[in-house]
C-alpha atoms as a PDB file:
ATOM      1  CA  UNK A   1     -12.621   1.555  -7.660  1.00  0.00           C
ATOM      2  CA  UNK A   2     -10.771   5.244  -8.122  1.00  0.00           C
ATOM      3  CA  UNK A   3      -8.442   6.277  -5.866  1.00  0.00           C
ATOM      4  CA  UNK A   4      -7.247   9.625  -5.197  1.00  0.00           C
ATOM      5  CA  UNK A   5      -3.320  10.407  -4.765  1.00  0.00           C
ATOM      6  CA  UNK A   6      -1.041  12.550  -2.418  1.00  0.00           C
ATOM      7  CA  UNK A   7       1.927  12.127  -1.044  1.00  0.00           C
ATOM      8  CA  UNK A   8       2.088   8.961   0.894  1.00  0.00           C
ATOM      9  CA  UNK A   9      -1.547   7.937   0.651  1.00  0.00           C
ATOM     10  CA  UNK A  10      -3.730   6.642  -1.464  1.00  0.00           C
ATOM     11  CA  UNK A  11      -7.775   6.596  -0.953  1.00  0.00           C
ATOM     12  CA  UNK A  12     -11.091   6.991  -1.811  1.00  0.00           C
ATOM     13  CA  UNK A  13     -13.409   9.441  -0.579  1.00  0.00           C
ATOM     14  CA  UNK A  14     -16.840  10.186  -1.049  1.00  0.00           C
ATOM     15  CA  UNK A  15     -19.208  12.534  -0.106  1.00  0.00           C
ATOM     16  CA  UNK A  16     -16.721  13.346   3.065  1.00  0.00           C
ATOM     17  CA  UNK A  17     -16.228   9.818   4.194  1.00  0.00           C
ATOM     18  CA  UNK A  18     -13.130   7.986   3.919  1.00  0.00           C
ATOM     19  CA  UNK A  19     -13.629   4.420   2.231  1.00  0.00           C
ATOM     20  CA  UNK A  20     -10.748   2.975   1.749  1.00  0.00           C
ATOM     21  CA  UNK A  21      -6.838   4.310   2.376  1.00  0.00           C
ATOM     22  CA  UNK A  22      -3.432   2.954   2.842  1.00  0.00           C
ATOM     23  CA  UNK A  23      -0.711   4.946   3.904  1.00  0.00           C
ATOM     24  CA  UNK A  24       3.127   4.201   3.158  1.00  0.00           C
ATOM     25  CA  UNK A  25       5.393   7.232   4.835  1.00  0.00           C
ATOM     26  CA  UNK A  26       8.890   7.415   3.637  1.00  0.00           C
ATOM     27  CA  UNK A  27      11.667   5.218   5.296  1.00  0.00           C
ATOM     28  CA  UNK A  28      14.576   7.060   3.369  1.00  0.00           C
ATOM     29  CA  UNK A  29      14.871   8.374   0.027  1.00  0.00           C
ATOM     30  CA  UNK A  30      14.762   4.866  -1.477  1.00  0.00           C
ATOM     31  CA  UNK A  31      11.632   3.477   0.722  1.00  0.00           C
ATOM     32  CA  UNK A  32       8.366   3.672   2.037  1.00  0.00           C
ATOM     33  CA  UNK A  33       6.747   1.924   4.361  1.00  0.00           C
ATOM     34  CA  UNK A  34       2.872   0.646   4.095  1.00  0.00           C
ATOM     35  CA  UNK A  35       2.073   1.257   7.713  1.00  0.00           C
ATOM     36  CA  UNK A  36      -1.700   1.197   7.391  1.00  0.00           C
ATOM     37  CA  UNK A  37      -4.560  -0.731   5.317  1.00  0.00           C
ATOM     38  CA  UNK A  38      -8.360   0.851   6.150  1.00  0.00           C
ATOM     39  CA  UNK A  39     -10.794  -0.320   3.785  1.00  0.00           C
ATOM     40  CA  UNK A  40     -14.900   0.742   5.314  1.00  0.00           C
ATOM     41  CA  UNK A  41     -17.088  -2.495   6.269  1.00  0.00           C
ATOM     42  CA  UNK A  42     -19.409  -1.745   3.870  1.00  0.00           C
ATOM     43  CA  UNK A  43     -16.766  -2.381   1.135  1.00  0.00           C
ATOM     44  CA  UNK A  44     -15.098  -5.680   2.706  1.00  0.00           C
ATOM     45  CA  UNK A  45     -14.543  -8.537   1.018  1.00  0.00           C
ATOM     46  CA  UNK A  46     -14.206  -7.120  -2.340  1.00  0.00           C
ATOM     47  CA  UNK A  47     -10.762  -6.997  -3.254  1.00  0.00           C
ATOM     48  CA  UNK A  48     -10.082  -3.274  -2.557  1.00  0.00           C
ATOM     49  CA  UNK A  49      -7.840  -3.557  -0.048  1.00  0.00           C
ATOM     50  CA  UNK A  50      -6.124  -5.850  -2.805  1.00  0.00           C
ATOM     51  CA  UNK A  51      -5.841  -2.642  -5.356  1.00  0.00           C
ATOM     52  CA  UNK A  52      -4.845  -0.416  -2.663  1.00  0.00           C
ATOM     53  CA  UNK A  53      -1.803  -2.348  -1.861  1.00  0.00           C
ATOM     54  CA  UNK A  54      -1.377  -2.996  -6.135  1.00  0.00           C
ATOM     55  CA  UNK A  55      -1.392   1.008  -6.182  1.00  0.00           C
ATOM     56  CA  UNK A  56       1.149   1.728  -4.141  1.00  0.00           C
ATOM     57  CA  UNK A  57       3.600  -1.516  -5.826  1.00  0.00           C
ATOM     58  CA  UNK A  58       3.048   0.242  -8.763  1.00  0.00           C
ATOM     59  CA  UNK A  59       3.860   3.920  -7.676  1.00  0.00           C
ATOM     60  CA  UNK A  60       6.913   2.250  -6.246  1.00  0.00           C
ATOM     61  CA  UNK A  61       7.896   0.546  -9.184  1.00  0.00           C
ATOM     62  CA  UNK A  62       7.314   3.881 -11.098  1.00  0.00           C
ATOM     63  CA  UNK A  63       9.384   5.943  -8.488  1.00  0.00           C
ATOM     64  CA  UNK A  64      11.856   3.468  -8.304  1.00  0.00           C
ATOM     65  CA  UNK A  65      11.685   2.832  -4.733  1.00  0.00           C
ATOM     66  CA  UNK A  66      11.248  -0.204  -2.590  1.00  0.00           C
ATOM     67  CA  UNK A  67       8.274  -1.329   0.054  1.00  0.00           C
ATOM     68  CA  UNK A  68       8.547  -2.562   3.730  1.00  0.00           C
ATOM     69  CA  UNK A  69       5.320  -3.853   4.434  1.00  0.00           C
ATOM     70  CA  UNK A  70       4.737  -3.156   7.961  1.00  0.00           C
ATOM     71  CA  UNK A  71       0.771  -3.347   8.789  1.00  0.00           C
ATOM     72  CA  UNK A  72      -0.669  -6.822   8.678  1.00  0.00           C
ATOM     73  CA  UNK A  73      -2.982  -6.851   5.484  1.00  0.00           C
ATOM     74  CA  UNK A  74       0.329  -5.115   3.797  1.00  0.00           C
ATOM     75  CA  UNK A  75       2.142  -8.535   4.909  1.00  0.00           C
ATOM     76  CA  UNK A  76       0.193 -11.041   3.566  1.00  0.00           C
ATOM     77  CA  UNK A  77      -0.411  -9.276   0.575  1.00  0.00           C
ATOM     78  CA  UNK A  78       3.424  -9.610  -0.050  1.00  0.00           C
ATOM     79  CA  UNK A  79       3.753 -12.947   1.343  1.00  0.00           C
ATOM     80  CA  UNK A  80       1.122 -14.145  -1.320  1.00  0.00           C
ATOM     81  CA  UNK A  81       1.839 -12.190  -4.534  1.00  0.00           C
ATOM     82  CA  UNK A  82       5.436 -12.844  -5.471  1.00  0.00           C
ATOM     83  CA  UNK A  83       5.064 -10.964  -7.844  1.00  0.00           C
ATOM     84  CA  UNK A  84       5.357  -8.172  -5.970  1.00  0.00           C
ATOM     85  CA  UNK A  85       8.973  -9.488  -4.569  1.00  0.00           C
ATOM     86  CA  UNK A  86      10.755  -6.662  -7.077  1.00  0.00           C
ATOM     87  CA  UNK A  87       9.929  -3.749  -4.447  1.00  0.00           C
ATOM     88  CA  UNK A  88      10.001  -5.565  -1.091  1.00  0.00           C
ATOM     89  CA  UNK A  89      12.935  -3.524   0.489  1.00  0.00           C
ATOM     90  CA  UNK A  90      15.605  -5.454   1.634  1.00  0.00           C
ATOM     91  CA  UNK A  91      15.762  -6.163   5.452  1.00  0.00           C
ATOM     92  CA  UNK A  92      18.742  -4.760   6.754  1.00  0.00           C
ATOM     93  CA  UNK A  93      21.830  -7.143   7.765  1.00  0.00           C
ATOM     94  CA  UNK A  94      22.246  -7.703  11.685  1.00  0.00           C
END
C-alpha cells in the first residue's frame, strides 16, 4: 500500500476516506511519539498497520530521531520486531 506524508502522519486516503493513518507528534527535537494506529476494517488483517509503523521507523532512522511507542498496536509492534530497538527512545531515568 502507498502512503501519503506530512508532518507527523502518515496515511492513505482515497476517494475522501481515511484508510489507514498513524500519527507520531514530536516529544522534543530528538523524538516522536506514535500516539495513534487507525487502519479501516475493511483493510484488517493485512499487515498494513505493520508498514505504517515500518514507515515511520524508517523516517526516524532517516531523521535521526528516536520513537516512544505510546498507542497499543505501536507497542507490540516494538516489543516483537527487535529490529526496530535502534529508534526506541530511551525511557527517562527516575
Amino acid at each position: 500500500m502507498e502512503f501519503q506524508h506530512e508532518p507527523n502522519r502518515i496515511f492513505n486516503e482515497q476517494n475522501g476516506k481515511l484508510l489507514a493513518e498513524v500519527t507520531f507528534p514530536d516529544i522534543d527535537d530528538q523524538s516522536y511519539v506514535i500516539d495513534k494506529t487507525y487502519v479501516d476494517d475493511s483493510l484488517r488483517g493485512q499487515g498494513v498497520a505493520g508498514q505504517l509503523i515500518k514507515a515511520v521507523v524508517e523516517q526516524a532512522r532517516a531523521e535521526g530521531k528516536t520513537l516512544e511507542p505510546l498507542c497499543t498496536y505501536a507497542r507490540h509492534a516494538f516489543d516483537t520486531h527487535p529490529e526496530y530497538a535502534d529508534v526506541l527512545r530511551p525511557t527517562p531515568e527516575a
